[in-house]
PDB file of N, CA and C in Angstrom:
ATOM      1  N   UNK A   1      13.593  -6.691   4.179  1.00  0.00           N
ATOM      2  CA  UNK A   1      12.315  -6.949   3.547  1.00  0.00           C
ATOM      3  C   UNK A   1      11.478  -7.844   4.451  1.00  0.00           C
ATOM      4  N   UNK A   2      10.419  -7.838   4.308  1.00  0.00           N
ATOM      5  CA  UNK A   2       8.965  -8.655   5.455  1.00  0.00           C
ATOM      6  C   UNK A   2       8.863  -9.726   4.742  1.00  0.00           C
ATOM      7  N   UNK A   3       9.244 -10.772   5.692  1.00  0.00           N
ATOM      8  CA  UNK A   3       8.893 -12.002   5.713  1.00  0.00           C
ATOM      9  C   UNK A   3       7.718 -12.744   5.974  1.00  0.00           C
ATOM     10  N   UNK A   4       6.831 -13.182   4.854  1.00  0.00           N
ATOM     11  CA  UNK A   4       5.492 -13.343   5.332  1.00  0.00           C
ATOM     12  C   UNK A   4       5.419 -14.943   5.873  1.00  0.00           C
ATOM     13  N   UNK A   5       6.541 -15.892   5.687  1.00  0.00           N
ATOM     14  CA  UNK A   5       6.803 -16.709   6.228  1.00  0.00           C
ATOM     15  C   UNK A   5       7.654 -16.570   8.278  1.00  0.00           C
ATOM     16  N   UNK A   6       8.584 -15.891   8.207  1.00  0.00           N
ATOM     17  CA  UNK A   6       8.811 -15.385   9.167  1.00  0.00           C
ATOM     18  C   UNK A   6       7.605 -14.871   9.912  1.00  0.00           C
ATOM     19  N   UNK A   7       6.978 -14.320   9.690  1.00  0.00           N
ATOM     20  CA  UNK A   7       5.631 -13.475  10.267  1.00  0.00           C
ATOM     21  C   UNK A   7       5.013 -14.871  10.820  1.00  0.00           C
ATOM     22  N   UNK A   8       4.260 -15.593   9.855  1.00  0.00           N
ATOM     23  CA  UNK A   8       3.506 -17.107  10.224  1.00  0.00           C
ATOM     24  C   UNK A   8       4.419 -17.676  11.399  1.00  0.00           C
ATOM     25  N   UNK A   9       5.810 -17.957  10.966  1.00  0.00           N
ATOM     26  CA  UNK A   9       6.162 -18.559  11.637  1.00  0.00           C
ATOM     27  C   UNK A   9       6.179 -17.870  13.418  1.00  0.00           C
ATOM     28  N   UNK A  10       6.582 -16.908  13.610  1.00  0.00           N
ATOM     29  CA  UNK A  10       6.242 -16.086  14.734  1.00  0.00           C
ATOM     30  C   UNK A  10       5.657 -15.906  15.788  1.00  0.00           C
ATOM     31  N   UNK A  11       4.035 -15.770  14.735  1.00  0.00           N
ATOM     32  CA  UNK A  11       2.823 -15.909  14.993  1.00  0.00           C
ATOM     33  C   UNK A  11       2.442 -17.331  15.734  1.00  0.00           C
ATOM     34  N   UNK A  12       2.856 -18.192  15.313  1.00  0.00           N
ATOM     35  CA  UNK A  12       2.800 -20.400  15.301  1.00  0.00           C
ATOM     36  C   UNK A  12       3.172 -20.367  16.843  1.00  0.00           C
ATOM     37  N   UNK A  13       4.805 -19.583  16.961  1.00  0.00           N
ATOM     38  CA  UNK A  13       5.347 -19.658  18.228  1.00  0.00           C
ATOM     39  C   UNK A  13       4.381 -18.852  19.460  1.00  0.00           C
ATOM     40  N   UNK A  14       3.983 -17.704  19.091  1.00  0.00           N
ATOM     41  CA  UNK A  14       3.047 -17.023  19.890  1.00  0.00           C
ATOM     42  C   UNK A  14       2.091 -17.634  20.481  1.00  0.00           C
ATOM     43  N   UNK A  15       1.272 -18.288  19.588  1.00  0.00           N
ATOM     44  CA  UNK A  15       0.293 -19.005  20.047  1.00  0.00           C
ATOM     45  C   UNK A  15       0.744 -19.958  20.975  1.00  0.00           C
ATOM     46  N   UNK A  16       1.517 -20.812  20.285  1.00  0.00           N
ATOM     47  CA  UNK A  16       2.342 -22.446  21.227  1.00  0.00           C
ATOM     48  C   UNK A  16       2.504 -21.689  22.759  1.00  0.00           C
ATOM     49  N   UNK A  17       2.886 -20.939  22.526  1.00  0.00           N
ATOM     50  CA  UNK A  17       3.870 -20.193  24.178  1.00  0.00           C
ATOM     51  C   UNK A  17       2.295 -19.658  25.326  1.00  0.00           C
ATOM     52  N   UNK A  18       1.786 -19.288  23.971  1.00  0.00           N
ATOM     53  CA  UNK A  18       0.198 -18.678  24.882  1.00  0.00           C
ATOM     54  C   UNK A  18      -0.422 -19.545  25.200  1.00  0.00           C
ATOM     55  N   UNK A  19      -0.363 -20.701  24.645  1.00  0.00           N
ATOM     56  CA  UNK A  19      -1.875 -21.411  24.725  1.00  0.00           C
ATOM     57  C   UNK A  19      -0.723 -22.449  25.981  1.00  0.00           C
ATOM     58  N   UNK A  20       0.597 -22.779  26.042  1.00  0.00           N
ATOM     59  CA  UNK A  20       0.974 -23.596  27.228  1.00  0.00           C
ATOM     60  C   UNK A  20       0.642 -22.419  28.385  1.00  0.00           C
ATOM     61  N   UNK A  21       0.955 -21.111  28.181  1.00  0.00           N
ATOM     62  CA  UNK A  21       0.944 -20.523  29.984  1.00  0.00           C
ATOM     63  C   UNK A  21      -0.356 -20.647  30.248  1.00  0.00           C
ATOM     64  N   UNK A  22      -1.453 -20.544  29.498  1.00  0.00           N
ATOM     65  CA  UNK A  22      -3.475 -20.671  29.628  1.00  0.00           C
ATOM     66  C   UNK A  22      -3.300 -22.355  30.020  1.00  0.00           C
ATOM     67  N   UNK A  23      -2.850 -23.236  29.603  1.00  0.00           N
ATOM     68  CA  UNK A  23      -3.033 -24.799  29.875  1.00  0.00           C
ATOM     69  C   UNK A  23      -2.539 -24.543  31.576  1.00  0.00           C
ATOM     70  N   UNK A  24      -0.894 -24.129  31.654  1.00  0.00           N
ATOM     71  CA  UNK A  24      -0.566 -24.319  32.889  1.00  0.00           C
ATOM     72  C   UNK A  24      -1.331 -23.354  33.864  1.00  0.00           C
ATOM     73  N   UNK A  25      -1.461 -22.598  33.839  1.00  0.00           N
ATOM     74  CA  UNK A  25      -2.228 -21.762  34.773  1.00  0.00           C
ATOM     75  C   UNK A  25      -3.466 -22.244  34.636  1.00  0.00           C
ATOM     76  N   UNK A  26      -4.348 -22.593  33.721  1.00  0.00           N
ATOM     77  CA  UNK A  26      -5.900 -23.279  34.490  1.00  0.00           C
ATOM     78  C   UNK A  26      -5.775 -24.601  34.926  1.00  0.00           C
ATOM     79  N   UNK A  27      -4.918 -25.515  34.558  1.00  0.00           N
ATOM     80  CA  UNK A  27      -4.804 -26.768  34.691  1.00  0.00           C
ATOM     81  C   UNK A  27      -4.018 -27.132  36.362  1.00  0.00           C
ATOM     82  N   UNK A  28      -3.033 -25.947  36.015  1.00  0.00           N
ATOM     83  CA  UNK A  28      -1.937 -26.301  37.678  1.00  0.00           C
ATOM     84  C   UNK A  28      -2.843 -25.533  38.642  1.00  0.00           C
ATOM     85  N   UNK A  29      -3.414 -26.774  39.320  1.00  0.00           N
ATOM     86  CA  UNK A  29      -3.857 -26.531  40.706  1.00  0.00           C
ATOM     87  C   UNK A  29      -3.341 -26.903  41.615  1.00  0.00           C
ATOM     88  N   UNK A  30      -2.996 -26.180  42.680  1.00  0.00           N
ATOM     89  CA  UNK A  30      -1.930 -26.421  43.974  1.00  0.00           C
ATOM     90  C   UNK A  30      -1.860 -27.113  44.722  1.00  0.00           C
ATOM     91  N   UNK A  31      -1.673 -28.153  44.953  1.00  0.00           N
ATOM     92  CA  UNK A  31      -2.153 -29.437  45.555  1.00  0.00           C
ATOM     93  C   UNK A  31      -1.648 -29.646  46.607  1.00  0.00           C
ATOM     94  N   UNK A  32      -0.279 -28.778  46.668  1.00  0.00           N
ATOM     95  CA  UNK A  32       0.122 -29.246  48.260  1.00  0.00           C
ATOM     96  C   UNK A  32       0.652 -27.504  48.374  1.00  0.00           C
ATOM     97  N   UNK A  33      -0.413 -26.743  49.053  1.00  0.00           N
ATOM     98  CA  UNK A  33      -0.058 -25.226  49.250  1.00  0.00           C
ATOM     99  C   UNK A  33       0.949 -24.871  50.940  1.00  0.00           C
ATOM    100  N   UNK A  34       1.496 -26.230  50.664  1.00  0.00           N
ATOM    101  CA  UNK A  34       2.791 -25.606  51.534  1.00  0.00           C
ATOM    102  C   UNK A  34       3.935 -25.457  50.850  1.00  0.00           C
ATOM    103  N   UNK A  35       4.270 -25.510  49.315  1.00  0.00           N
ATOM    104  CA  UNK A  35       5.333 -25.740  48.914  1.00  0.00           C
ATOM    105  C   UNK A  35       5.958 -24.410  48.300  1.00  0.00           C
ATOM    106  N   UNK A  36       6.169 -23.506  48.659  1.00  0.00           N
ATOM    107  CA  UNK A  36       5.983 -22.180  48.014  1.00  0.00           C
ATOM    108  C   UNK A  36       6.653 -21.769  46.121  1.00  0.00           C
ATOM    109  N   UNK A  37       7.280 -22.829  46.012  1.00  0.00           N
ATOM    110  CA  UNK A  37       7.849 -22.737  44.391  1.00  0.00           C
ATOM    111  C   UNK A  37       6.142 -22.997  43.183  1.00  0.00           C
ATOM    112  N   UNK A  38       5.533 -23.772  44.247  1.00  0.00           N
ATOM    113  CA  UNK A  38       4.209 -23.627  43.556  1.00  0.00           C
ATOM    114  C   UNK A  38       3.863 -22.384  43.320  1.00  0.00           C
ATOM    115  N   UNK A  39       3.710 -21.605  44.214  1.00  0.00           N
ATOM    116  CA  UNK A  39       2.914 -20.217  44.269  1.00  0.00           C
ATOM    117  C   UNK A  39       4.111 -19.314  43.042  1.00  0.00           C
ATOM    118  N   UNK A  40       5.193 -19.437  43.688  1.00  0.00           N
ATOM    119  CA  UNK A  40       6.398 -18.908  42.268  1.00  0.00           C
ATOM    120  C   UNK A  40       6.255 -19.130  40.919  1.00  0.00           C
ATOM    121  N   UNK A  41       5.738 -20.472  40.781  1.00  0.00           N
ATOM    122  CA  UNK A  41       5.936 -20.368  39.682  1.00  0.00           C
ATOM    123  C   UNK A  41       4.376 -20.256  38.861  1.00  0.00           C
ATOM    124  N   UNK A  42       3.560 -20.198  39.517  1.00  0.00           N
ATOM    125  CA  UNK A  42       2.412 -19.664  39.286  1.00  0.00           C
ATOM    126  C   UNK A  42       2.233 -18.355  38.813  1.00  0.00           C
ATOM    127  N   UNK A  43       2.763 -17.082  39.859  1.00  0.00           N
ATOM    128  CA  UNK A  43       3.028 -15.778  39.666  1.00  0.00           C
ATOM    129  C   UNK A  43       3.551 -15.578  38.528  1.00  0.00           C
ATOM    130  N   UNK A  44       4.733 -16.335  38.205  1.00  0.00           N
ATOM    131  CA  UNK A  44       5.153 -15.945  36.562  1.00  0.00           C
ATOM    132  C   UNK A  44       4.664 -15.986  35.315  1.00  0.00           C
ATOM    133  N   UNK A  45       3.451 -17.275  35.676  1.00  0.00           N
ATOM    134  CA  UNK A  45       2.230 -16.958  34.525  1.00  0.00           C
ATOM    135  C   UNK A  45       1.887 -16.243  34.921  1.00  0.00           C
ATOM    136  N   UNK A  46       1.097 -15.356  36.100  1.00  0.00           N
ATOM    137  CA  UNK A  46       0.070 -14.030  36.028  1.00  0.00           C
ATOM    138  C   UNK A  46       0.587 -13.072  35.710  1.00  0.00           C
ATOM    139  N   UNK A  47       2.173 -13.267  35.843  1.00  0.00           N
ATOM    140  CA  UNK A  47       3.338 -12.044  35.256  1.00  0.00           C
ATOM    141  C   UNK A  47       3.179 -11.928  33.574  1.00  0.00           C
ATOM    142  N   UNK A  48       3.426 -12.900  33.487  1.00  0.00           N
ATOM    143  CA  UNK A  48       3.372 -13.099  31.557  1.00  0.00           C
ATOM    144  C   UNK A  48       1.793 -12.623  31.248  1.00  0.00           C
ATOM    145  N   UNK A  49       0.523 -13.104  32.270  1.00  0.00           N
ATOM    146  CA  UNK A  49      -0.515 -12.615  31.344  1.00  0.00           C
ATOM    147  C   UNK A  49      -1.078 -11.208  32.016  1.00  0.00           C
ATOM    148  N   UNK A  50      -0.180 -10.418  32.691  1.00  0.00           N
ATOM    149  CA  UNK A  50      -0.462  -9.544  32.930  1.00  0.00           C
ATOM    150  C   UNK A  50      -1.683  -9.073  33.829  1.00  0.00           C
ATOM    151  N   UNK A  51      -1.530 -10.460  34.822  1.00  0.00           N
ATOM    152  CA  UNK A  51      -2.764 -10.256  35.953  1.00  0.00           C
ATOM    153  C   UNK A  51      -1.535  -9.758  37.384  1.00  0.00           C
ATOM    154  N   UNK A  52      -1.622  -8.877  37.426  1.00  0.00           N
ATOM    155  CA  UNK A  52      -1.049  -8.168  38.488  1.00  0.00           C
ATOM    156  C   UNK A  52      -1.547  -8.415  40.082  1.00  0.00           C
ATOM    157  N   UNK A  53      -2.508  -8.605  39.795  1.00  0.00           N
ATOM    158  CA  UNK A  53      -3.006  -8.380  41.104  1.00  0.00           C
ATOM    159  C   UNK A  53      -3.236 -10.219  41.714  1.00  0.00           C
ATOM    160  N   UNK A  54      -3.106 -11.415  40.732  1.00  0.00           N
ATOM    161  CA  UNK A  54      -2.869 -12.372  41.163  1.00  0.00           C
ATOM    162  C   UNK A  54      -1.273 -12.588  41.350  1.00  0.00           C
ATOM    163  N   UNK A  55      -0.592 -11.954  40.444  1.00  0.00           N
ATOM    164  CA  UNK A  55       0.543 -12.834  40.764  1.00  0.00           C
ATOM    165  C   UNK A  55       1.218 -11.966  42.095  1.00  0.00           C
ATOM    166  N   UNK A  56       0.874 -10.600  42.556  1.00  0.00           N
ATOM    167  CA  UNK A  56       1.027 -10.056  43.790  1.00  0.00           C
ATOM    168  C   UNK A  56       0.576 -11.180  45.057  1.00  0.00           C
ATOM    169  N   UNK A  57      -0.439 -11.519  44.592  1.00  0.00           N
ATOM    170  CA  UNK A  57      -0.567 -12.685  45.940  1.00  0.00           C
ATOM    171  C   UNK A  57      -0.330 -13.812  45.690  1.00  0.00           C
ATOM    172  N   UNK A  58      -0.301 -14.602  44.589  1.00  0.00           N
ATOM    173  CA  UNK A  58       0.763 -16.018  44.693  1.00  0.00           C
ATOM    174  C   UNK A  58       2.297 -15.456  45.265  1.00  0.00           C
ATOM    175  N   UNK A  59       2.936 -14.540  45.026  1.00  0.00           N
ATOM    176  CA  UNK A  59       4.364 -14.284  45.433  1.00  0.00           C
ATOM    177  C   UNK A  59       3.986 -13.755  47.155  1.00  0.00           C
ATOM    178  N   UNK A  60       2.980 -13.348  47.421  1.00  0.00           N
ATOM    179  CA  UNK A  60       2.735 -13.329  48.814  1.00  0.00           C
ATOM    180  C   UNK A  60       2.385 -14.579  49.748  1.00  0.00           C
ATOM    181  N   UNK A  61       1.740 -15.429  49.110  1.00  0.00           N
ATOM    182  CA  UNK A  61       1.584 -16.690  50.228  1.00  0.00           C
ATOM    183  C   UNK A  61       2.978 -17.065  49.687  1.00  0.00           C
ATOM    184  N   UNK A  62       3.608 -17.011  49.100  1.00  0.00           N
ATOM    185  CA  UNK A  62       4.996 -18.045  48.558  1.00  0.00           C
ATOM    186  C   UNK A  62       5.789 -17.205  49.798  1.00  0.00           C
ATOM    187  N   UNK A  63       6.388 -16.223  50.260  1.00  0.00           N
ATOM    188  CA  UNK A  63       6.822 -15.689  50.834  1.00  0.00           C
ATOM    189  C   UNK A  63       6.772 -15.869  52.237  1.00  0.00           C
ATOM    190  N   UNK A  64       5.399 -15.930  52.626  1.00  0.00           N
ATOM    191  CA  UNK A  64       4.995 -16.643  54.075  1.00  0.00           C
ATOM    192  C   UNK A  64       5.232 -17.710  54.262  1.00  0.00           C
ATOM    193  N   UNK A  65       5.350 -18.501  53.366  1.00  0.00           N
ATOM    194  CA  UNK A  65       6.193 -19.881  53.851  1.00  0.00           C
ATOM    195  C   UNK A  65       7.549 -20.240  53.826  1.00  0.00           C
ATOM    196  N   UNK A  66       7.884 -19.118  53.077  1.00  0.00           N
ATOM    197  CA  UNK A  66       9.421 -18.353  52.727  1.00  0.00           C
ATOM    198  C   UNK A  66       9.976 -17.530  52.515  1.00  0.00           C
ATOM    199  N   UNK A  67      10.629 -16.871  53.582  1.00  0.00           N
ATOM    200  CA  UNK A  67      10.792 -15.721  53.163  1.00  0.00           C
ATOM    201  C   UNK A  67      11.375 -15.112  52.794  1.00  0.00           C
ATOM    202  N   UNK A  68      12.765 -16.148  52.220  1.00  0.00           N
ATOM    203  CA  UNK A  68      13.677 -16.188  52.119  1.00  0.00           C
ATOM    204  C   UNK A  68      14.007 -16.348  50.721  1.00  0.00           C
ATOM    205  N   UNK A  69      13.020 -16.246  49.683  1.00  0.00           N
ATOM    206  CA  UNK A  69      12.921 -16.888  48.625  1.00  0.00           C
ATOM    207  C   UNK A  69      13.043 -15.827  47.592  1.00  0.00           C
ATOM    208  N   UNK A  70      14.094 -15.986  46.851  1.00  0.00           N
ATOM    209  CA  UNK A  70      14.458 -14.431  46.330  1.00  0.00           C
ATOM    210  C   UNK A  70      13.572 -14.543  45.171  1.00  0.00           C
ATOM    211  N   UNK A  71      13.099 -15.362  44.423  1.00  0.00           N
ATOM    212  CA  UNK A  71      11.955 -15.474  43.449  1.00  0.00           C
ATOM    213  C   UNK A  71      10.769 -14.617  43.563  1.00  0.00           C
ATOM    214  N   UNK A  72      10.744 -14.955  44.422  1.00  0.00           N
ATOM    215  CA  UNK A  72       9.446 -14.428  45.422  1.00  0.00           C
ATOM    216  C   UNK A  72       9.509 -13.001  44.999  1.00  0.00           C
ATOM    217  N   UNK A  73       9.732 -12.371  45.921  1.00  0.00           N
ATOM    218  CA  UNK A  73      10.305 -10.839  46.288  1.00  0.00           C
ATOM    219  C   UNK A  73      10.921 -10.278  45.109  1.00  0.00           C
ATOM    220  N   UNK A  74      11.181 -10.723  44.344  1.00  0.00           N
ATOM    221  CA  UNK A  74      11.522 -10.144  42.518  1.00  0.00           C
ATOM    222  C   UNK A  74      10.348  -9.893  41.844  1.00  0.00           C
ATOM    223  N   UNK A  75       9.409 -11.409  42.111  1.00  0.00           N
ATOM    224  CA  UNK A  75       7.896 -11.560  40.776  1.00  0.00           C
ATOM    225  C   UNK A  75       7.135 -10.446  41.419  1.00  0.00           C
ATOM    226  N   UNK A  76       7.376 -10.349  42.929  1.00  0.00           N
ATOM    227  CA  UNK A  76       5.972  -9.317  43.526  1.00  0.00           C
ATOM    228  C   UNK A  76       6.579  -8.160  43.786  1.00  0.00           C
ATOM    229  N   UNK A  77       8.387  -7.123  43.380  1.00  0.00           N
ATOM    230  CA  UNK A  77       8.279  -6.122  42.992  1.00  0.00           C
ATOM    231  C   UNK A  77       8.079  -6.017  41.685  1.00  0.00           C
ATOM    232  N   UNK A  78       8.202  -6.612  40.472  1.00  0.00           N
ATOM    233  CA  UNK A  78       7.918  -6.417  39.350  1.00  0.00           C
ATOM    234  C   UNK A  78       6.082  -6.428  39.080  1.00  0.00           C
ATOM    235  N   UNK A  79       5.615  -7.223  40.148  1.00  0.00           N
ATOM    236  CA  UNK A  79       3.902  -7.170  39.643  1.00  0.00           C
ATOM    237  C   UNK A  79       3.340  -5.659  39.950  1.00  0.00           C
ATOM    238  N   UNK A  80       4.315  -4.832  41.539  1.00  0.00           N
ATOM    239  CA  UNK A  80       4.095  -3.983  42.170  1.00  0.00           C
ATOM    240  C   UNK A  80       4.481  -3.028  41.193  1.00  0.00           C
ATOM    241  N   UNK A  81       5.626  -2.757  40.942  1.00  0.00           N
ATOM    242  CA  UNK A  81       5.792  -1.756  39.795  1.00  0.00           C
ATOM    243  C   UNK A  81       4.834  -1.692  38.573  1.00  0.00           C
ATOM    244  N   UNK A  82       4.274  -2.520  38.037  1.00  0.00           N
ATOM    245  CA  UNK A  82       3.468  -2.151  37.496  1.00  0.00           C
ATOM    246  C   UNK A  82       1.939  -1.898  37.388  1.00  0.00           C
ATOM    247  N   UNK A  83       1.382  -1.760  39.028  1.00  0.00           N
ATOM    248  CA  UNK A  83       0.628  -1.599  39.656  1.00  0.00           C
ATOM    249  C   UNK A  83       0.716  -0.223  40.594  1.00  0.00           C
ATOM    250  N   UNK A  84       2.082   0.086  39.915  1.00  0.00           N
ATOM    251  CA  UNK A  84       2.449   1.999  40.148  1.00  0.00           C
ATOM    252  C   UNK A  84       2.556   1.908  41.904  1.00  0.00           C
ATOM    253  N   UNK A  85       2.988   0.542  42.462  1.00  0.00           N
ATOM    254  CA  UNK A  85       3.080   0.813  44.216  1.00  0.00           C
ATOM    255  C   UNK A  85       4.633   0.651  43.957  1.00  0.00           C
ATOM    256  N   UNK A  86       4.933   2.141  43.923  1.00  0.00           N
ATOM    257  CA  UNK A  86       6.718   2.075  43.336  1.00  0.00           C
ATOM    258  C   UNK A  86       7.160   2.243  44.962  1.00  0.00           C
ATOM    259  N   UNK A  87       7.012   2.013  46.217  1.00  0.00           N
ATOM    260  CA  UNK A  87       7.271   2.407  47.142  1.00  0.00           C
ATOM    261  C   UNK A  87       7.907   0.795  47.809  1.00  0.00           C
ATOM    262  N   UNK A  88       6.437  -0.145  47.928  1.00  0.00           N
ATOM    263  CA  UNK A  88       6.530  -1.068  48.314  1.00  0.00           C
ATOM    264  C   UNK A  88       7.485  -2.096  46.858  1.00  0.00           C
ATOM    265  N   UNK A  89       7.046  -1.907  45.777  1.00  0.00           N
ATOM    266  CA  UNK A  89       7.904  -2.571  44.847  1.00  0.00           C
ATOM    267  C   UNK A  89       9.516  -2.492  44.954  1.00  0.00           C
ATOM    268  N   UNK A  90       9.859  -1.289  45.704  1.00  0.00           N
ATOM    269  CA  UNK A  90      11.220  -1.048  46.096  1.00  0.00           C
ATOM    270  C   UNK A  90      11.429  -1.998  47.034  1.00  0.00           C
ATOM    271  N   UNK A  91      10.697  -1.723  48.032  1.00  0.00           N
ATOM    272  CA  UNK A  91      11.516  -2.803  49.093  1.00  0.00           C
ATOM    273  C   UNK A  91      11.215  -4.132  48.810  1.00  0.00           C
ATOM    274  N   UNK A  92      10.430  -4.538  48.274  1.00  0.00           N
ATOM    275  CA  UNK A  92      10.573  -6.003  47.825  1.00  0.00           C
ATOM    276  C   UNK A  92      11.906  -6.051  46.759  1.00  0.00           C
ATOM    277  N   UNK A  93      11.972  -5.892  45.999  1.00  0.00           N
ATOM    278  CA  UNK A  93      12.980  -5.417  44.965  1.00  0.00           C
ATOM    279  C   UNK A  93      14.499  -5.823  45.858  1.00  0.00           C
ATOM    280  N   UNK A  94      14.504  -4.683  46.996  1.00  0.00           N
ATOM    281  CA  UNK A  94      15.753  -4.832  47.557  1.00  0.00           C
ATOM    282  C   UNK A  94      15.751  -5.952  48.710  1.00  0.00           C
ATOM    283  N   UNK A  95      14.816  -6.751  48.796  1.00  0.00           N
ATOM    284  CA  UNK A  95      15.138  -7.364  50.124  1.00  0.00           C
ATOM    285  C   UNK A  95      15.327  -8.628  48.974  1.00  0.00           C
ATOM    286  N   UNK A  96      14.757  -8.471  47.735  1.00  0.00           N
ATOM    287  CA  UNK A  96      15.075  -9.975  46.919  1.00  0.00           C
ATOM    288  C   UNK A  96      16.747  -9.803  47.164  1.00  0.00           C
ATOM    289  N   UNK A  97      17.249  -8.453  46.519  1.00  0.00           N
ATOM    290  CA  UNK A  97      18.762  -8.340  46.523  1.00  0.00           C
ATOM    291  C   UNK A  97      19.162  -8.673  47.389  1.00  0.00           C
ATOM    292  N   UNK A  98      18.896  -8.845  48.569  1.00  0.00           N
ATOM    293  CA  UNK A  98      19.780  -8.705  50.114  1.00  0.00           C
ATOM    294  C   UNK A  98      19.724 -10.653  50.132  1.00  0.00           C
ATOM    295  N   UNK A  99      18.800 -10.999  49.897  1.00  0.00           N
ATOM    296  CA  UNK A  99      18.459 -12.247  49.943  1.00  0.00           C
ATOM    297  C   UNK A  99      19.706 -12.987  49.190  1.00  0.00           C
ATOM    298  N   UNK A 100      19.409 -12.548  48.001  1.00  0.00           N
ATOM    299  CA  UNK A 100      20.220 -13.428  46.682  1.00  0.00           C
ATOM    300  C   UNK A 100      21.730 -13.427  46.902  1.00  0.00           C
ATOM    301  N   UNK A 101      21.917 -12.167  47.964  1.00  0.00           N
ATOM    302  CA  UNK A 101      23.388 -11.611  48.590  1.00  0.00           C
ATOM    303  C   UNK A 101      24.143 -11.274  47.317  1.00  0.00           C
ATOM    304  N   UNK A 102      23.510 -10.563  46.546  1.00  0.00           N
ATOM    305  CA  UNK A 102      23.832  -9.272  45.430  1.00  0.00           C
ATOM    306  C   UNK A 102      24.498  -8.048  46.023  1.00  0.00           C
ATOM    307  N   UNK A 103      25.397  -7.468  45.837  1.00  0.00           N
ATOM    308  CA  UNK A 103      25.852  -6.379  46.046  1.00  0.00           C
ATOM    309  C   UNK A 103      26.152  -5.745  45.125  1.00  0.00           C
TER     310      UNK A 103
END
């Protein structure tokens, strides 16, 4: 049966969760853009709000300063896949794997 309390309550959390990734993403400005976990963890808000085409390039400068950074190369095949570049989303995809030393 539907919980119209459950529902509210839900809803309460939705918002809380939305309105922190909108605080952190307009508020976190990059202050020292050599640090590349900045740019990481940036991308994962544009991941959550479904800006593709920013969090493709926060996970790209994050990468140039590391390239080694399996974060990286995960957030920007997942932004790529859904930006239908299933080609390049692959090899990011697999070089995160090779990185993380996944087999």
């Amino acid at each position: 049966m539907y919980s119209v309390g459950a529902h509210k309550n839900y809803l309460s959390l939705s918002l809380i969760v939305m309105i922190s990734f909108f605080l952190f993403f307009f508020l976190f400005q990059i202050k020292n853009p050599t640090i590349p976990t900045y740019f990481t963890n940036r991308a994962l808000c544009h991941l959550k709000l479904k800006k593709w085409s920013q969090a493709v390039s926060d996970c790209r400068r994050a990468i140039e300063l590391d390239t080694n950074l399996v974060k990286a190369h995960f957030f920007l095949g997942q932004a790529l896949l859904e930006q239908e570049s299933y080609d390049e989303a692959l090899t990011s995809l697999k070089r995160g794997m090779n990185e993380s030393n996944f087999t």
